[in-house]
Protein backbone atom coordinates (compact mmCIF):
# COMPACT_ATOMS: atom_id res chain seq x y z
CA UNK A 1 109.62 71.82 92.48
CA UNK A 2 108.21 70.85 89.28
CA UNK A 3 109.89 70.60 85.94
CA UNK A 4 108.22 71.53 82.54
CA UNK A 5 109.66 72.10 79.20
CA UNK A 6 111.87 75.58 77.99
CA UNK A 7 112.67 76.46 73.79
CA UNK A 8 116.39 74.97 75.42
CA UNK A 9 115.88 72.45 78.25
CA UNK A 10 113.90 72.94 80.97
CA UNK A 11 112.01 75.42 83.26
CA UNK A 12 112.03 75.00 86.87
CA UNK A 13 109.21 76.20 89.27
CA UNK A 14 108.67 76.48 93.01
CA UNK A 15 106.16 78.52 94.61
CA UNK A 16 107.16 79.89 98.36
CA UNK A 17 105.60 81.58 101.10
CA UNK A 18 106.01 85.30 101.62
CA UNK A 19 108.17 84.56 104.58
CA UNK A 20 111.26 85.80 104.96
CA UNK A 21 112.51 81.76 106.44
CA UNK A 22 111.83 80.52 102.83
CA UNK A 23 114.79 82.47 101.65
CA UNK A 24 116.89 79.76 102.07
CA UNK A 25 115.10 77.11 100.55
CA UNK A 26 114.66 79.61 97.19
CA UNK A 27 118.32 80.13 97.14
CA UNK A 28 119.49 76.39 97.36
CA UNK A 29 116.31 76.05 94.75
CA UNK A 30 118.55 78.90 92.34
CA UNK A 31 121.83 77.15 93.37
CA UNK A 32 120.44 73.59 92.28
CA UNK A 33 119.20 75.17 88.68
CA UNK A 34 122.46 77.00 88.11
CA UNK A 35 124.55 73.78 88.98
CA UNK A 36 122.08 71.61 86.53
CA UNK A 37 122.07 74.22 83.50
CA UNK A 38 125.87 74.75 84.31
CA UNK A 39 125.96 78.48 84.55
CA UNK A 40 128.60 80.09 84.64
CA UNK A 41 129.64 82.05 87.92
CA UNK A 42 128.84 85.37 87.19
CA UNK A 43 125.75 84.44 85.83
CA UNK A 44 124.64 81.78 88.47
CA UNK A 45 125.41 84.92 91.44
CA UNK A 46 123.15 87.42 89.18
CA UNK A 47 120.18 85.07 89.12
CA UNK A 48 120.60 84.00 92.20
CA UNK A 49 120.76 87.92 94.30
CA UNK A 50 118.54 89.09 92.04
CA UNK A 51 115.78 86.40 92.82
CA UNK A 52 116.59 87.00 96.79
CA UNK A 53 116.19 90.68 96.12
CA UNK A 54 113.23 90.51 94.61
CA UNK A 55 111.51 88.03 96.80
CA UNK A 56 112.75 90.20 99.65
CA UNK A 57 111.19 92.81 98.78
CA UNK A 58 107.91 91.25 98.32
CA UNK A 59 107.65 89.76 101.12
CA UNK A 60 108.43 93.52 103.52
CA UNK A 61 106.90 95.75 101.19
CA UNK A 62 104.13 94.38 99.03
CA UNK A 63 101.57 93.69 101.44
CA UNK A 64 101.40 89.88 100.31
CA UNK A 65 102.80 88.66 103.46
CA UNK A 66 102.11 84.60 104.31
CA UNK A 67 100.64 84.83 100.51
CA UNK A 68 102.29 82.41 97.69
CA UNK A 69 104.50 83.87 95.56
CA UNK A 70 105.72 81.75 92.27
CA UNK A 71 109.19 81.71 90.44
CA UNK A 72 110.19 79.67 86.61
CA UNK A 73 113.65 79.92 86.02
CA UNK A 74 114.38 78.82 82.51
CA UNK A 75 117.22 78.40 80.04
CA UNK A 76 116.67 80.20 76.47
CA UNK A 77 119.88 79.13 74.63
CA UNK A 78 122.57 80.39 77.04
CA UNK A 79 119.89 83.24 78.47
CA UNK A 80 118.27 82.76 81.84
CA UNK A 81 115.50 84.19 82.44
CA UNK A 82 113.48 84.28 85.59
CA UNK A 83 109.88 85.41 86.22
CA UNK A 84 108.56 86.15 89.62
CA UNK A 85 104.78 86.17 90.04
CA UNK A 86 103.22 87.71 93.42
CA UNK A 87 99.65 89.32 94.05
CA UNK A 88 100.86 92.00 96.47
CA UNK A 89 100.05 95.71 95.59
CA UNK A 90 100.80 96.62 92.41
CA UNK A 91 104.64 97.83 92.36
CA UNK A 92 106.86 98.27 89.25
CA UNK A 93 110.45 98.60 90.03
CA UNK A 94 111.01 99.54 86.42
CA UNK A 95 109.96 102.89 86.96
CA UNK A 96 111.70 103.22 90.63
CA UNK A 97 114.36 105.88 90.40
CA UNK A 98 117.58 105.67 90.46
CA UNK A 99 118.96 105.89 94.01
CA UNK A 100 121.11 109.62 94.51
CA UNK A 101 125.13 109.30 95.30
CA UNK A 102 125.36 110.44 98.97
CA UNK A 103 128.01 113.44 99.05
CA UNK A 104 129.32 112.47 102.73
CA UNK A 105 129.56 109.40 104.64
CA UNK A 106 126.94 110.57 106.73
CA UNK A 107 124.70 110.77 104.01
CA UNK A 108 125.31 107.21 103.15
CA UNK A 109 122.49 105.05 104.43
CA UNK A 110 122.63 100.96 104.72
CA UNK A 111 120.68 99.38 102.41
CA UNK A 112 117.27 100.32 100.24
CA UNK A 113 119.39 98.98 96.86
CA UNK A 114 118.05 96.33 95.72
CA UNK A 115 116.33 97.13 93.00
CA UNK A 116 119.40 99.38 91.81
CA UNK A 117 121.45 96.03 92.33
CA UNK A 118 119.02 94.05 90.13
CA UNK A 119 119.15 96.57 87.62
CA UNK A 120 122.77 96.31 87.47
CA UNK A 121 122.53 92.54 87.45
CA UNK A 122 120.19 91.54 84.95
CA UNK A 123 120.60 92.18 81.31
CA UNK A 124 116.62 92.93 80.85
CA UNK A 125 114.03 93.71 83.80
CA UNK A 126 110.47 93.89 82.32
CA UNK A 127 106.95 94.25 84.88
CA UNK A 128 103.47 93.71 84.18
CA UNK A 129 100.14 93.86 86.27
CA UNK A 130 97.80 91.10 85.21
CA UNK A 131 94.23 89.89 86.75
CA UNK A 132 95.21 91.20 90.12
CA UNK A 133 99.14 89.82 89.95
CA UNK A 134 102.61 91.49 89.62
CA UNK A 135 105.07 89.55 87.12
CA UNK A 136 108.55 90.52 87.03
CA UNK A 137 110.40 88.79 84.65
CA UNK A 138 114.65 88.95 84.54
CA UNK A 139 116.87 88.10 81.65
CA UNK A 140 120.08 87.20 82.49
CA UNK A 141 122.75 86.48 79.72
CA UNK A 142 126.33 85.13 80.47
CA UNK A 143 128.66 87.88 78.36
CA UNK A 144 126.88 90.10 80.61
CA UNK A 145 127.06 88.55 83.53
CA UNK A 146 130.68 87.97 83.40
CA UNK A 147 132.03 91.58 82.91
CA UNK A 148 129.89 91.51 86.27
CA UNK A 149 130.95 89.25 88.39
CA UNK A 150 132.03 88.89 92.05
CA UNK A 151 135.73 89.60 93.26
């Protein structure tokens, strides 16, 4: 993990394998960031499921499996934002619809919302495709966050 400076503090980077065992060391990675910039709750569970989404999902869908993928977390006043850099196939979940309300419980299926749930997370979700790479950067503010958090 290497440190370099932010408009507010500092940003944080660590770049991971796209293996689903480095989940855990990326989440205590989030935790130790939120507990240093002294998030608050709502906002420190936000960055941190949206950044295990997203990695997730690049590592079983994007084709860039064993293939590095980087992450900079970063304070901006008391905004967080995140950007997650991968060179998997080109994907924007920007444009990914909006999953449909099933109309029985038999319609209901188990998972396949992530990227609704990081929608519903983050206050800004932005993707670009540069020289070959997918960025997908996350802005997470705390007046947000709150009116969204857990329990």
């Amino acid at each position: 993990m290497s440190m370099a400076t932010s408009p507010t503090g500092s940003a944080w980077r660590i770049i991971v394998r796209a293996e689903l065992a480095e989940l855990a060391r990326l989440s205590g990675w989030a935790e130790d960031f939120a507990q240093n910039a002294k998030l608050p709750s709502g906002q420190s569970f936000a960055v941190q499921t949206c950044i295990e989404e997203a990695v997730a999902n690049i590592i079983m869908y994007s084709g860039a499996a064993g293939q590095d993928i980087a992450l900079e977390l970063a304070a901006f006043g008391r905004d967080v934002v995140v950007a997650i850099e991968d060179n998997g196939q080109s994907f924007d979940p920007t444009t990914f619809p909006a999953p449909s309300q099933p109309t029985s419980l038999e319609d209901a299926r188990v998972g396949k919302l992530g990227i609704h749930l990081m929608r519903h997370l983050a206050s800004e979700m932005r993707y670009e495709r540069r020289n070959g790479r997918n960025r997908l950067t996350l802005r997470f503010s705390p007046a947000e966050a709150a009116s969204k958090e857990p329990g």
